[in-house]
N, C-alpha and C. Protein backbone atom coordinates (compact mmCIF):
# COMPACT_ATOMS: atom_id res chain seq x y z
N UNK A 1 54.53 -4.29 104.32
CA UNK A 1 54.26 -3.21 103.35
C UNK A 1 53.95 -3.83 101.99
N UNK A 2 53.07 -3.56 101.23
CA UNK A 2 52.45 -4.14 100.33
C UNK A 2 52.79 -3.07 98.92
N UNK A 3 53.39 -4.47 97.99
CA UNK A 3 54.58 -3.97 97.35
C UNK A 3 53.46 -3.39 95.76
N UNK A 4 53.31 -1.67 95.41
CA UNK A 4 52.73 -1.75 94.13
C UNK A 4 52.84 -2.15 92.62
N UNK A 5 51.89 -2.73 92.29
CA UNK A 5 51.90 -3.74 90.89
C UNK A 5 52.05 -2.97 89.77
N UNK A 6 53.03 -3.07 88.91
CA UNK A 6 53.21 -2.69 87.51
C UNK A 6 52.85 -3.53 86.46
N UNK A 7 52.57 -3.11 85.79
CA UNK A 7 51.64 -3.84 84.26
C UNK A 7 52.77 -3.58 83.08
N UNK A 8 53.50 -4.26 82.99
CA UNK A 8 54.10 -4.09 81.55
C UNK A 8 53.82 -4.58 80.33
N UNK A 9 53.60 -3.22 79.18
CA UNK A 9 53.19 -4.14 78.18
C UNK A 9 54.39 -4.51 77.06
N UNK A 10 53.65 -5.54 76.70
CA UNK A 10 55.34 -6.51 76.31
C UNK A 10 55.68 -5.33 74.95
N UNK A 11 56.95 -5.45 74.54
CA UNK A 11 57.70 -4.60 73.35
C UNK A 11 56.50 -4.70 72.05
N UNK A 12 56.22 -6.33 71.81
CA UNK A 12 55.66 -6.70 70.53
C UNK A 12 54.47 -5.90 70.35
N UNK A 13 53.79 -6.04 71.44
CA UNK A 13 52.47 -5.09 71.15
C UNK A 13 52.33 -3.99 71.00
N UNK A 14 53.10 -3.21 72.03
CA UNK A 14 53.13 -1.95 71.66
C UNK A 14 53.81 -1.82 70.38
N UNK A 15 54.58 -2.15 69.62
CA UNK A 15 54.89 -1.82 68.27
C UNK A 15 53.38 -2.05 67.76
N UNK A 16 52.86 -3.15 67.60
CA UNK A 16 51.61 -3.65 66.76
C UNK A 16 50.54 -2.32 66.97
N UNK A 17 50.32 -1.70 68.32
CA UNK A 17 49.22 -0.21 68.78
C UNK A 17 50.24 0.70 67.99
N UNK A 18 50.97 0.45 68.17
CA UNK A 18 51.99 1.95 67.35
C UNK A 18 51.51 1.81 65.90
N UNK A 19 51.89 1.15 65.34
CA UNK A 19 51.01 0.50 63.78
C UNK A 19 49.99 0.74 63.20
N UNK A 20 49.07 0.13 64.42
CA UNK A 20 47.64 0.47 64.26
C UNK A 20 47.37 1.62 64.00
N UNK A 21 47.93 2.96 64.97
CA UNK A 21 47.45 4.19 65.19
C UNK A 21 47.88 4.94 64.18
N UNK A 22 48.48 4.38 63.79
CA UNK A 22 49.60 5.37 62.53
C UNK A 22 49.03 4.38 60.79
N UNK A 23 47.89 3.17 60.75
CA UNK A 23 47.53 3.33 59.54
C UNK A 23 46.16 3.82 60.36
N UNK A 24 45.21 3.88 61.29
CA UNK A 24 44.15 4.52 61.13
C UNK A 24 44.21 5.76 61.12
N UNK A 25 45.59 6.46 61.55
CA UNK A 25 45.61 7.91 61.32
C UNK A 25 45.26 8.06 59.65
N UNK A 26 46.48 7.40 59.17
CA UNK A 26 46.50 7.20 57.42
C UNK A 26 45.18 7.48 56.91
N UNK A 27 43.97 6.29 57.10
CA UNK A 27 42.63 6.09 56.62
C UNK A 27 42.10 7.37 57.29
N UNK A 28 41.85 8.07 58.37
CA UNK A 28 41.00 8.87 58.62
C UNK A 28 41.59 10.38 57.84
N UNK A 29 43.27 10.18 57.26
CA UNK A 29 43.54 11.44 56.57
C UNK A 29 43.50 11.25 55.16
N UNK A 30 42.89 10.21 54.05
CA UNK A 30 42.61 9.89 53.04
C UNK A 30 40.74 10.06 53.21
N UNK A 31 40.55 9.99 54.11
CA UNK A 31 38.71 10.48 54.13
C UNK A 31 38.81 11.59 53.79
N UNK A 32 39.19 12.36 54.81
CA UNK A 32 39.18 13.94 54.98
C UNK A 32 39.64 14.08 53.52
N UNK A 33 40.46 14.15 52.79
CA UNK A 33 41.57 14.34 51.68
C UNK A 33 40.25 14.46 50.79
N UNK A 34 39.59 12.80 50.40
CA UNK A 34 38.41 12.63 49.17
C UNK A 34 37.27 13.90 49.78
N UNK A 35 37.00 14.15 51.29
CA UNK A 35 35.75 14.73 51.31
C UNK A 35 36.35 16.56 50.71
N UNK A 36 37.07 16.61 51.36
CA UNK A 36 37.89 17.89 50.62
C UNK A 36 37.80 18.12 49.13
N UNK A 37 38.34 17.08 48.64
CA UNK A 37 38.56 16.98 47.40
C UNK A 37 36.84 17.71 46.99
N UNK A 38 35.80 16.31 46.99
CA UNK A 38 34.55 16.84 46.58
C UNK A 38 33.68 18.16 47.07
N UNK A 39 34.23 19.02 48.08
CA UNK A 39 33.91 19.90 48.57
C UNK A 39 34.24 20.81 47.62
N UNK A 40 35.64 20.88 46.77
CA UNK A 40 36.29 21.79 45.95
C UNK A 40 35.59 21.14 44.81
N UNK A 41 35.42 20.19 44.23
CA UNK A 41 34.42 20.17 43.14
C UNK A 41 32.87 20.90 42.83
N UNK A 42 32.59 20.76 44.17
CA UNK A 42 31.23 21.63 44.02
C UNK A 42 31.31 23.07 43.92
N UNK A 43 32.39 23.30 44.67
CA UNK A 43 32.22 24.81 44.68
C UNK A 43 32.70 25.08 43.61
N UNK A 44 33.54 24.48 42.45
CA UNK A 44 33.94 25.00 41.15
C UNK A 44 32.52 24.86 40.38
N UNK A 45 31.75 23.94 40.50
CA UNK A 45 30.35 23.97 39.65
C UNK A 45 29.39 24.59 39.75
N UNK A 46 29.10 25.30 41.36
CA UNK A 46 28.07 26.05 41.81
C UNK A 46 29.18 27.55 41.29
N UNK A 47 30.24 27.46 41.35
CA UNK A 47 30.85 28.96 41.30
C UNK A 47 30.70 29.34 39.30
N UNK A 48 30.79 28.25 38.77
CA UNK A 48 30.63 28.25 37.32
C UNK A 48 29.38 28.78 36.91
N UNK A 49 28.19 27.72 37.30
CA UNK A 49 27.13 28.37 37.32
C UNK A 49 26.33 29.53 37.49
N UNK A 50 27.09 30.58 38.33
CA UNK A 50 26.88 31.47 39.47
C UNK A 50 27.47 32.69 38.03
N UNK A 51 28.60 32.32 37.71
CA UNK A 51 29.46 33.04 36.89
C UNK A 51 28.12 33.23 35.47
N UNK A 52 28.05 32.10 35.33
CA UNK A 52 27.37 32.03 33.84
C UNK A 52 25.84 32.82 34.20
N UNK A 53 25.29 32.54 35.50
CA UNK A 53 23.82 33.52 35.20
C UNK A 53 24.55 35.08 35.14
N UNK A 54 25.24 35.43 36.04
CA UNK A 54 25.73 36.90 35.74
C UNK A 54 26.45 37.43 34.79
N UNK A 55 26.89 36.34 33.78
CA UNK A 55 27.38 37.21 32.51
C UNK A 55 26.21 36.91 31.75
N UNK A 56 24.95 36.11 31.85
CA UNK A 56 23.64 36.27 30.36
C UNK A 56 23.80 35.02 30.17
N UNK A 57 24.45 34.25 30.33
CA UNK A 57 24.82 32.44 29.88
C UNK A 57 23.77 31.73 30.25
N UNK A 58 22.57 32.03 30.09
CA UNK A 58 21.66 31.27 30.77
C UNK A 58 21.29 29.87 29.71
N UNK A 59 20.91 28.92 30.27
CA UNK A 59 20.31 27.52 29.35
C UNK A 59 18.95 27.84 28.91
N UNK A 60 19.28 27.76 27.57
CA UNK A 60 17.53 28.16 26.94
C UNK A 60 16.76 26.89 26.55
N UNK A 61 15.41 26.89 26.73
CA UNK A 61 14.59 25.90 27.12
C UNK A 61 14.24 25.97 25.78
N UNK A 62 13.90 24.88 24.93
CA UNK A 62 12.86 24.82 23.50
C UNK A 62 11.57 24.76 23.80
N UNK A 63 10.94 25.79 22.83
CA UNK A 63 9.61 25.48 22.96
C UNK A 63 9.24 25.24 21.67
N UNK A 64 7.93 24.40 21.52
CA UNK A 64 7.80 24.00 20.25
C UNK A 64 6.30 25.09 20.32
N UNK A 65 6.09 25.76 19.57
CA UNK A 65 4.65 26.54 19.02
C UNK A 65 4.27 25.66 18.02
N UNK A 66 2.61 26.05 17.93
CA UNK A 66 1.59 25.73 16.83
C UNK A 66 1.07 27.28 16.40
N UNK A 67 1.58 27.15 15.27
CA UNK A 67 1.12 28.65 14.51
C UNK A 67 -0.35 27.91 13.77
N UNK A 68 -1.55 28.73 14.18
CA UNK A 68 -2.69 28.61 13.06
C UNK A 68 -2.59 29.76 12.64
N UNK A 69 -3.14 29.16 11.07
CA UNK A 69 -2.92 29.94 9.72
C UNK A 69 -4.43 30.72 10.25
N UNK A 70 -4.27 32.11 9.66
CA UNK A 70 -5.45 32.76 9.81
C UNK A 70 -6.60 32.33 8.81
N UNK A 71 -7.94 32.34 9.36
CA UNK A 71 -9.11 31.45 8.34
C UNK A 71 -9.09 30.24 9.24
N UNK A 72 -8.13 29.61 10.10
CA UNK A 72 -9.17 28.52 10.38
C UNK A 72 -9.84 27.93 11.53
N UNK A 73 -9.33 29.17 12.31
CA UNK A 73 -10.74 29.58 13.59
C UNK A 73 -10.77 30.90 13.25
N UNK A 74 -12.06 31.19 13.57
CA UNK A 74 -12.89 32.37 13.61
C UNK A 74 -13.36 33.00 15.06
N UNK A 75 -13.12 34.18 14.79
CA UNK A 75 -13.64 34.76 16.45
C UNK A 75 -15.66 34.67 16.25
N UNK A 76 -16.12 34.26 17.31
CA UNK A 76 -17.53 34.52 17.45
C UNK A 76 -17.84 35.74 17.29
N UNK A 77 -19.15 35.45 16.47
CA UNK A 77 -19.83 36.62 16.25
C UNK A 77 -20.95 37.50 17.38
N UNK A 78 -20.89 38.41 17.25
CA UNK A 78 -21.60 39.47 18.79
C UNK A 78 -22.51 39.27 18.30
N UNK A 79 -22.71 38.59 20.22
CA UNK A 79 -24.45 37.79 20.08
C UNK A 79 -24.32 36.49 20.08
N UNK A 80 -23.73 35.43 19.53
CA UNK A 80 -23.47 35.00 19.68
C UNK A 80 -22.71 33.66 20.74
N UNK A 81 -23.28 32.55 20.66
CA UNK A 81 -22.94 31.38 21.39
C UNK A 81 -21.61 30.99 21.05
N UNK A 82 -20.70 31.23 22.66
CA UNK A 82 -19.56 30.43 22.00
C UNK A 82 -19.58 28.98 22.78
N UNK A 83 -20.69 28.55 23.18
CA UNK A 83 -20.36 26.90 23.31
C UNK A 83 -20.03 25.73 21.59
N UNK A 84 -19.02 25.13 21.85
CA UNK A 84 -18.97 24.74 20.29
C UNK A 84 -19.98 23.59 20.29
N UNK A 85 -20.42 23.40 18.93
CA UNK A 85 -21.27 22.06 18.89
C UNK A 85 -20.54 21.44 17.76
N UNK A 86 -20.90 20.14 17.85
CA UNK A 86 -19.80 19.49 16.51
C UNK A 86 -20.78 19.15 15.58
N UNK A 87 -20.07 19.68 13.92
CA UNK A 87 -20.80 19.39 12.99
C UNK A 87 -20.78 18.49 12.27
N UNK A 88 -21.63 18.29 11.19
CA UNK A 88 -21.83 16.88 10.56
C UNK A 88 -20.55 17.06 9.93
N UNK A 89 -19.30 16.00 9.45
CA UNK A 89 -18.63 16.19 8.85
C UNK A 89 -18.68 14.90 7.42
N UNK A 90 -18.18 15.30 6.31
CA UNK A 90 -18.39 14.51 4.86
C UNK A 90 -17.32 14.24 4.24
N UNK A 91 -16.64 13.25 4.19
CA UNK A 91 -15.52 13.03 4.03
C UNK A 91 -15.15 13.58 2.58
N UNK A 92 -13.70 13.57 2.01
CA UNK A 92 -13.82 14.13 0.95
C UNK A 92 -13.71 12.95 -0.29
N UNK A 93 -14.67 12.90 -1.05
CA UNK A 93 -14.76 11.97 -2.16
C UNK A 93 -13.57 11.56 -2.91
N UNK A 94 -12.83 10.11 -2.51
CA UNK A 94 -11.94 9.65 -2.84
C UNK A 94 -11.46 9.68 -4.41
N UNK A 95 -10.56 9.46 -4.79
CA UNK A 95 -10.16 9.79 -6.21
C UNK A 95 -10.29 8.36 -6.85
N UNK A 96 -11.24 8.59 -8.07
CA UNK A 96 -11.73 6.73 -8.73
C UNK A 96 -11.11 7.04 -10.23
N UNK A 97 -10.54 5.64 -10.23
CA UNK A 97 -10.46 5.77 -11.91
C UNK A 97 -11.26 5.75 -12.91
N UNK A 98 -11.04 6.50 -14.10
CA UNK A 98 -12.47 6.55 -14.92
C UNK A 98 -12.34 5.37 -15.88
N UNK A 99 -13.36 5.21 -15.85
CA UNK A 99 -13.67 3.64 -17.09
C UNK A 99 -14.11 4.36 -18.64
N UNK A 100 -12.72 3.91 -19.02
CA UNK A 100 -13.43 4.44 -20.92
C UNK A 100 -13.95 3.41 -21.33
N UNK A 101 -15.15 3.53 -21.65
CA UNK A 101 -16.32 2.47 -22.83
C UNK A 101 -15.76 1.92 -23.78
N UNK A 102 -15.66 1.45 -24.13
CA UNK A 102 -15.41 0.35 -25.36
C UNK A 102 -15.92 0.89 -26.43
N UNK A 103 -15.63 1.15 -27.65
CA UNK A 103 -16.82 1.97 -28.50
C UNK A 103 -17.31 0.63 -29.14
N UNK A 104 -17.92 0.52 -29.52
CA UNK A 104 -19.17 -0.55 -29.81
C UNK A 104 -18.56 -0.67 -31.44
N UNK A 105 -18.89 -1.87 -32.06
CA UNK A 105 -18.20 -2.55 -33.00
C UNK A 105 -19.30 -2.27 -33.99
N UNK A 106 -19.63 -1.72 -34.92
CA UNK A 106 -20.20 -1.74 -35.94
C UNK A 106 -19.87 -2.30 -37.48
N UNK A 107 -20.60 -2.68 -38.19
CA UNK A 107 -20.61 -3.87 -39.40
C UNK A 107 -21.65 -3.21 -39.91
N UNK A 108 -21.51 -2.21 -41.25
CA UNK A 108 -22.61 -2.01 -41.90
C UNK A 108 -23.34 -3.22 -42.63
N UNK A 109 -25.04 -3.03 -43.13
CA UNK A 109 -25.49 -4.02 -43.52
C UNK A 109 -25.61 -5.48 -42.79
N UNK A 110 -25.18 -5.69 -41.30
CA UNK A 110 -24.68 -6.93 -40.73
C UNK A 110 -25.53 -6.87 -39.14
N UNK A 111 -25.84 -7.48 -38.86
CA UNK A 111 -26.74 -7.29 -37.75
C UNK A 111 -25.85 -7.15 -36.32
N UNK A 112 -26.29 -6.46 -36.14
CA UNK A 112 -25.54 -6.13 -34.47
C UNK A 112 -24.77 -7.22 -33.61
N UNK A 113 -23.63 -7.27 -33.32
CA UNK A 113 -22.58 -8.24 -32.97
C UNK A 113 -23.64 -8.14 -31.09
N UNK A 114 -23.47 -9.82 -30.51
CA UNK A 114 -23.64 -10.25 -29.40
C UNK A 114 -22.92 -10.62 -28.90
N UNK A 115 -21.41 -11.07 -29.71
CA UNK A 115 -20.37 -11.84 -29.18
C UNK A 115 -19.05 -11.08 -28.53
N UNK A 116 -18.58 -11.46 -27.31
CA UNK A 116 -16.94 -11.30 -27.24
C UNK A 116 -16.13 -12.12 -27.01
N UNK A 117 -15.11 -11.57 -27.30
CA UNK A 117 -14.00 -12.64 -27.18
C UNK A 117 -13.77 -13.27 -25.98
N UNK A 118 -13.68 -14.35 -25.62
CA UNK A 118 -13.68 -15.45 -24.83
C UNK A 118 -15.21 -15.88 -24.58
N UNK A 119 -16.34 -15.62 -25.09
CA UNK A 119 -17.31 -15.98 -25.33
C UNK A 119 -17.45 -17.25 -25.43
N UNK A 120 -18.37 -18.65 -25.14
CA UNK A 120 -18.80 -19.88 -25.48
C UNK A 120 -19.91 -19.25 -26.31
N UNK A 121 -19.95 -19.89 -27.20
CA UNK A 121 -21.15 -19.72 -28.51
C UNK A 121 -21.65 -21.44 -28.87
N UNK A 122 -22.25 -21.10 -29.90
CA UNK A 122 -23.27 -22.38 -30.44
C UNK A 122 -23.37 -21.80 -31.67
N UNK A 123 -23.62 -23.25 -32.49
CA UNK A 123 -24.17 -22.67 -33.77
C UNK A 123 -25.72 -22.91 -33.74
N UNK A 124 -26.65 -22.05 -34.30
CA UNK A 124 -28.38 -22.23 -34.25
C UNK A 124 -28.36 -22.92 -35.37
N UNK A 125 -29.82 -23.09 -35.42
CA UNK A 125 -30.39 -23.78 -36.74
C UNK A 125 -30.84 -22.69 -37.64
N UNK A 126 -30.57 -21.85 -37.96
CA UNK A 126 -31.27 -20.65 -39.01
C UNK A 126 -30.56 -20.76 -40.16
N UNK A 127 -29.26 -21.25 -40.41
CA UNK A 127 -28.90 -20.85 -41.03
C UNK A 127 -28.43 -22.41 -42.18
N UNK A 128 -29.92 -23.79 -41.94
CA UNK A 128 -29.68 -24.94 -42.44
C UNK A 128 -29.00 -25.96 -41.14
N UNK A 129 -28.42 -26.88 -42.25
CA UNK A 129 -28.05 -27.90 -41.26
C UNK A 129 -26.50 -28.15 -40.95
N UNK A 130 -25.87 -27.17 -41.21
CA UNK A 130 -24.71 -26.84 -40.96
C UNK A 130 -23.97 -25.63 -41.28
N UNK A 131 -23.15 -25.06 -40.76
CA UNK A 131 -22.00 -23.88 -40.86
C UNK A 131 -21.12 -23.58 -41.22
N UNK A 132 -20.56 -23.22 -42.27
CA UNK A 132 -18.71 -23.24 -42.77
C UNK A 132 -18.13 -22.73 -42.18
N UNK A 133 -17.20 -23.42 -41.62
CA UNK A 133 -15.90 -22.84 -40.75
C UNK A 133 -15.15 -22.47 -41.77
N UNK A 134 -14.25 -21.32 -41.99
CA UNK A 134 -13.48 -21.13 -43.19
C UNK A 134 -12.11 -21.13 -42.25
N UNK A 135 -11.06 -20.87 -43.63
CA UNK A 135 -9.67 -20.83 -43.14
C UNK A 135 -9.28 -19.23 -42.70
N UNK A 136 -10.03 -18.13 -43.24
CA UNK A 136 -9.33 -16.79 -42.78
C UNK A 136 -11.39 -16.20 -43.12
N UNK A 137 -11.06 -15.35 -42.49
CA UNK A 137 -12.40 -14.35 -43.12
C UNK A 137 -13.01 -14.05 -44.06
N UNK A 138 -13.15 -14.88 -44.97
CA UNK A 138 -13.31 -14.24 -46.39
C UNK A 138 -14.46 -15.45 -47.23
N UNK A 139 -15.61 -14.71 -48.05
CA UNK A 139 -16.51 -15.42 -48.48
C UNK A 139 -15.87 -15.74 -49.61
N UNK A 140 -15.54 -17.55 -49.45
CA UNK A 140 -15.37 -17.43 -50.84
C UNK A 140 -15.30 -19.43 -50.47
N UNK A 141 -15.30 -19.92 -51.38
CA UNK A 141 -15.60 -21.63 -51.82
C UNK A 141 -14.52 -22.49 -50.93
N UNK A 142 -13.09 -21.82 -51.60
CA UNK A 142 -12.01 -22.62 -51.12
C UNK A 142 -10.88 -22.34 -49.83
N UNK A 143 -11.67 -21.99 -49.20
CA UNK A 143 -10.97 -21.69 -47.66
C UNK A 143 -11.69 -22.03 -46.85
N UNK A 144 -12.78 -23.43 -46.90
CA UNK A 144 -13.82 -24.10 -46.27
C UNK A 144 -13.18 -24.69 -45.43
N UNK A 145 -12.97 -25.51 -44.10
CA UNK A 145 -12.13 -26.02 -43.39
C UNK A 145 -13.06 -27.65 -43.45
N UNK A 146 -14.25 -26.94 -42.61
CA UNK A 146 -15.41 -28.22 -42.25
C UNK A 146 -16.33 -27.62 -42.11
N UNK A 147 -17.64 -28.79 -41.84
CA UNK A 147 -19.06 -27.72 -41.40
C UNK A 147 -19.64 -28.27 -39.94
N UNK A 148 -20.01 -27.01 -38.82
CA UNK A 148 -20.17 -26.98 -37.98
C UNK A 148 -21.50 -27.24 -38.04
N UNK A 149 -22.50 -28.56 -37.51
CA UNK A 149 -23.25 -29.18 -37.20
C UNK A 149 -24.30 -28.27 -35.74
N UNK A 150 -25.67 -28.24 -36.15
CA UNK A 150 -26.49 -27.20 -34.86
C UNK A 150 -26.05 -27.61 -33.86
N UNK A 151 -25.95 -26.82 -33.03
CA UNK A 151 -25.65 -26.80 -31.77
C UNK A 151 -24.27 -27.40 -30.66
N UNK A 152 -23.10 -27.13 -31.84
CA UNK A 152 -22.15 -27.18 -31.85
C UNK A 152 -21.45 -26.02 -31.06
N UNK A 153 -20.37 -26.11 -29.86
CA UNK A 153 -19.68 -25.23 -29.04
C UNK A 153 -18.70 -25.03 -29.29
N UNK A 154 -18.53 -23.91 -28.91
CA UNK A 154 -16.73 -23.44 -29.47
C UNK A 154 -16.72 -22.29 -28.51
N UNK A 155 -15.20 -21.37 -28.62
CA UNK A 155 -15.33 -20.44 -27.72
C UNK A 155 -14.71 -19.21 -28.91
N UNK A 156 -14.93 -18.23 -28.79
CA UNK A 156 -14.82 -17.02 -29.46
C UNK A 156 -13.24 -16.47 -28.88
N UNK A 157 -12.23 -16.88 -29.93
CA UNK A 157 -10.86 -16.37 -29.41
C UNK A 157 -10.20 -15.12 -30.24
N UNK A 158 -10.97 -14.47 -31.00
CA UNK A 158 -10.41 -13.18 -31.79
C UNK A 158 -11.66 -12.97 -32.71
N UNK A 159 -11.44 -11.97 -32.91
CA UNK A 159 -12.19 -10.91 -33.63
C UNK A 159 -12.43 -9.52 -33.30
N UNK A 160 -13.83 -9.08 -33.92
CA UNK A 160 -14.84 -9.24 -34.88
C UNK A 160 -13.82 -8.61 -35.67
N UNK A 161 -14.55 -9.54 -36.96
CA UNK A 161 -13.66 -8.64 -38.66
C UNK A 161 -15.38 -8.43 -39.32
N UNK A 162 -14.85 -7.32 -40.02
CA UNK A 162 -16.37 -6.89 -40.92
C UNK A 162 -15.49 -7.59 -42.09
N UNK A 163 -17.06 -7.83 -42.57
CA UNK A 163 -16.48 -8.48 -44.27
C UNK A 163 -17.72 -8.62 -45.20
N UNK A 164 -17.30 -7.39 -45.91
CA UNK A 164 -18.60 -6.96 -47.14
C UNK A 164 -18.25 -8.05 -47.90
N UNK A 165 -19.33 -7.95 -48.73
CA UNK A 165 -19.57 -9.38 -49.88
C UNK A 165 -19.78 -8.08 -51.07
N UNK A 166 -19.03 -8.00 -52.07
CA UNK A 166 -18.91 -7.22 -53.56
C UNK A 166 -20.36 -7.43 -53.65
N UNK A 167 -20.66 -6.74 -54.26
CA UNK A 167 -22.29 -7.08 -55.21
C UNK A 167 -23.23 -6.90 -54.91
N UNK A 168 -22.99 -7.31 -53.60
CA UNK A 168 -24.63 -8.16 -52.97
C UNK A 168 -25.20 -6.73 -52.08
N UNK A 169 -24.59 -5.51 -51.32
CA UNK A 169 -24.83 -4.55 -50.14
C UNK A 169 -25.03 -5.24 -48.75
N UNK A 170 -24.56 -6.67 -48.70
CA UNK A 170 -24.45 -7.72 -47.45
C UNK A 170 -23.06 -7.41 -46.96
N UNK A 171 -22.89 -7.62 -45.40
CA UNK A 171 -21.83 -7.53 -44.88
C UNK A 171 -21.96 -8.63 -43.81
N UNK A 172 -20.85 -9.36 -43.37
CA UNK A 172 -20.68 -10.31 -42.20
C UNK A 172 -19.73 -9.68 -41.10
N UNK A 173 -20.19 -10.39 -39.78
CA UNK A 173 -19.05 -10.17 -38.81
C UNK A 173 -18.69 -11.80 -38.81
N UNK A 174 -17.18 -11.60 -38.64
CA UNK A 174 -16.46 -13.35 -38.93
C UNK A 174 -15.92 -12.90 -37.57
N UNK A 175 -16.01 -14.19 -36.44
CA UNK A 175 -15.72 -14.20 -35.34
C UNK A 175 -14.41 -15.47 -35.65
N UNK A 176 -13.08 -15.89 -34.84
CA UNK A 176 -12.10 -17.02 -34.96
C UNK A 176 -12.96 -17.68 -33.90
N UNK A 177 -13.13 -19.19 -34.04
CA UNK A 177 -13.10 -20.08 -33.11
C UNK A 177 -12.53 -21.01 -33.00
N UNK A 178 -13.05 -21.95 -31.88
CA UNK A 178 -11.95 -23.16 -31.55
C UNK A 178 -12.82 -24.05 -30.75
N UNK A 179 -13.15 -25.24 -31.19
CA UNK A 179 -13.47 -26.07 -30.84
C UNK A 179 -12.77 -26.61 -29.61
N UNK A 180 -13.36 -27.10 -28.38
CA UNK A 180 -13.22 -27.92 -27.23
C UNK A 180 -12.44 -29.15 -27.85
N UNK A 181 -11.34 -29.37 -27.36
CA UNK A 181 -10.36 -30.36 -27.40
C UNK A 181 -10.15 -30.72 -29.01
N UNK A 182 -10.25 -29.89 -30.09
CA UNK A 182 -10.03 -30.24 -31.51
C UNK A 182 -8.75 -29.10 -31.56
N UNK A 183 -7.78 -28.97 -31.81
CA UNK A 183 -7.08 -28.04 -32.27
C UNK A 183 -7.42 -26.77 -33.68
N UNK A 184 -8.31 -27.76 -34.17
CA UNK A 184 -8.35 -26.62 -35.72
C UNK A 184 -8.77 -25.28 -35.20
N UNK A 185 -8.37 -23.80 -35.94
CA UNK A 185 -9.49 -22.90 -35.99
C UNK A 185 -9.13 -22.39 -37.08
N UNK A 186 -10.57 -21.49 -36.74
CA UNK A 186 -11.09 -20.98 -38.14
C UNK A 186 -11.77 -20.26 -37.75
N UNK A 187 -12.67 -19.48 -38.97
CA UNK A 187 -13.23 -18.09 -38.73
C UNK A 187 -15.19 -18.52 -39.07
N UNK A 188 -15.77 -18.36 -38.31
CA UNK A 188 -17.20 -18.25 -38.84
C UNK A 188 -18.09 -17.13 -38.69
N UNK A 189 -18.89 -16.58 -39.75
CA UNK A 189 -19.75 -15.67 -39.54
C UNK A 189 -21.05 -15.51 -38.53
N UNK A 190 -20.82 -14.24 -37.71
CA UNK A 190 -21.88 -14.23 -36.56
C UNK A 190 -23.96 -13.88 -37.54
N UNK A 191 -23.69 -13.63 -38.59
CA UNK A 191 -25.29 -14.03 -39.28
C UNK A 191 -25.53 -13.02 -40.17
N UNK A 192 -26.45 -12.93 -40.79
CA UNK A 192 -26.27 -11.81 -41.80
C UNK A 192 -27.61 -10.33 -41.92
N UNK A 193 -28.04 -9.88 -42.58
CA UNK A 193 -29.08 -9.29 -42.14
C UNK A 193 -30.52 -9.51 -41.65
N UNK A 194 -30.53 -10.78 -41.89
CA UNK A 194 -32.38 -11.59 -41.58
C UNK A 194 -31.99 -12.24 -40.15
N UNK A 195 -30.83 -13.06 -39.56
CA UNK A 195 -30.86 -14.10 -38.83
C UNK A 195 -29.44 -14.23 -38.39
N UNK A 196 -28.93 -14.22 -37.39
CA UNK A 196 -27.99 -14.85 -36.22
C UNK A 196 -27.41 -16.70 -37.17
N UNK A 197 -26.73 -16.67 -36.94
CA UNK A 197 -26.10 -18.16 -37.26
C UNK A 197 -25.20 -18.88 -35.96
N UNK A 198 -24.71 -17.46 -35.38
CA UNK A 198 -24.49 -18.19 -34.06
C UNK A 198 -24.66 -17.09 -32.86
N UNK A 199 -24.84 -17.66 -31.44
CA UNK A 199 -24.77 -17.16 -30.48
C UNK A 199 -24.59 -17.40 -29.59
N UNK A 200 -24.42 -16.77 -28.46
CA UNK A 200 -24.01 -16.63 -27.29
C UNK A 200 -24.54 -18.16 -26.05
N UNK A 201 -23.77 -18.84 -25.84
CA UNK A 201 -24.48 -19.97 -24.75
C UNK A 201 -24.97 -19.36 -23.01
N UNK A 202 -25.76 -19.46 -22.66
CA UNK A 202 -26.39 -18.62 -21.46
C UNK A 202 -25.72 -19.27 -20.44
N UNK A 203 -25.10 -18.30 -19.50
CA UNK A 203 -24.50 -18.57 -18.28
C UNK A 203 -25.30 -19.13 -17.31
């Protein structure tokens, strides 16, 4: 007679399956738990929502409008083409600063001034064989400095002064100059009513 086989499983293991079954129970009742959980989250947000369209709570959208001012389209006129065509347009004339003139230097009796200041000049020959440089503007003997030789350069650093002569109905324009590498200056007259004594060197 053929004796039937029993399988025993040893103590240790079965504790270790006992274990097992009782933390994967654990993990599969911490799933359920979180999916629960988020199940009740939604339905508080869809139920919120739900709440808020039926009391008027609705989310209002911004819109931004463009208001045109009336005048600056026009409805077409009857009869009229409304295909648009584009017109010549002219920009609007920029804003310039105005230039005030200089008013022009007059010297009665004295011939019309050519010179300005920072001017290179010369002395001509019209007026002999040399020029008095004086010490200030004024016709007179002893405020002579030296005499400027024809065709002598200097540059025009102040003026024009008018300067009548008593007696005579003659008037001068006295220009200051300054000789190229000499320090002195002094004042000489630009010519008198017949003739220029000095002028302008051409650029």
């Amino acid at each position: 007679m053929i004796q039937p086989f029993h399988f025993r499983i040893p103590k240790t293991l079965t504790r270790l399956l006992i274990r097992s079954e009782k933390g994967l129970i654990l993990y599969i009742m911490k799933i359920i738990f979180l999916l629960l959980f988020a199940l009740v989250i939604t339905a508080c947000t869809v139920a919120e929502r739900f709440i808020n369209v039926l009391s008027g709570k609705v989310e209002t959208v911004r819109v931004v409008t463009a208001t045109i001012e009336p005048g600056l389209i026009e409805s077409p006129l009857p009869g009229a083409s409304t295909t648009w065509t584009p017109e010549s347009w002219t920009p609007a004339p920029s804003p310039t600063s105005t230039l005030t003139a200089t008013p022009e230097f007059v010297c009665p009796n004295a011939p019309k001034s050519q010179l300005n200041v920072g001017d290179i000049a010369r002395v001509t020959d019209s007026k002999g064989p040399a020029l008095r440089l004086r010490r200030d503007p004024v016709v007179a003997n002893n405020n002579i400095l030296k005499l400027l030789r024809k065709g002598t350069k200097f540059e025009i650093i102040a003026g024009p002064e008018c300067v009548p002569v008593p007696d005579t109905g003659t008037s001068y324009i006295f220009w200051q100059i300054q000789i190229p590498g000499d320090p002195l200056k002094g004042w000489v007259a630009e010519g008198d009513a017949n003739n220029y004594f000095i002028e302008p060197v051409p650029k």
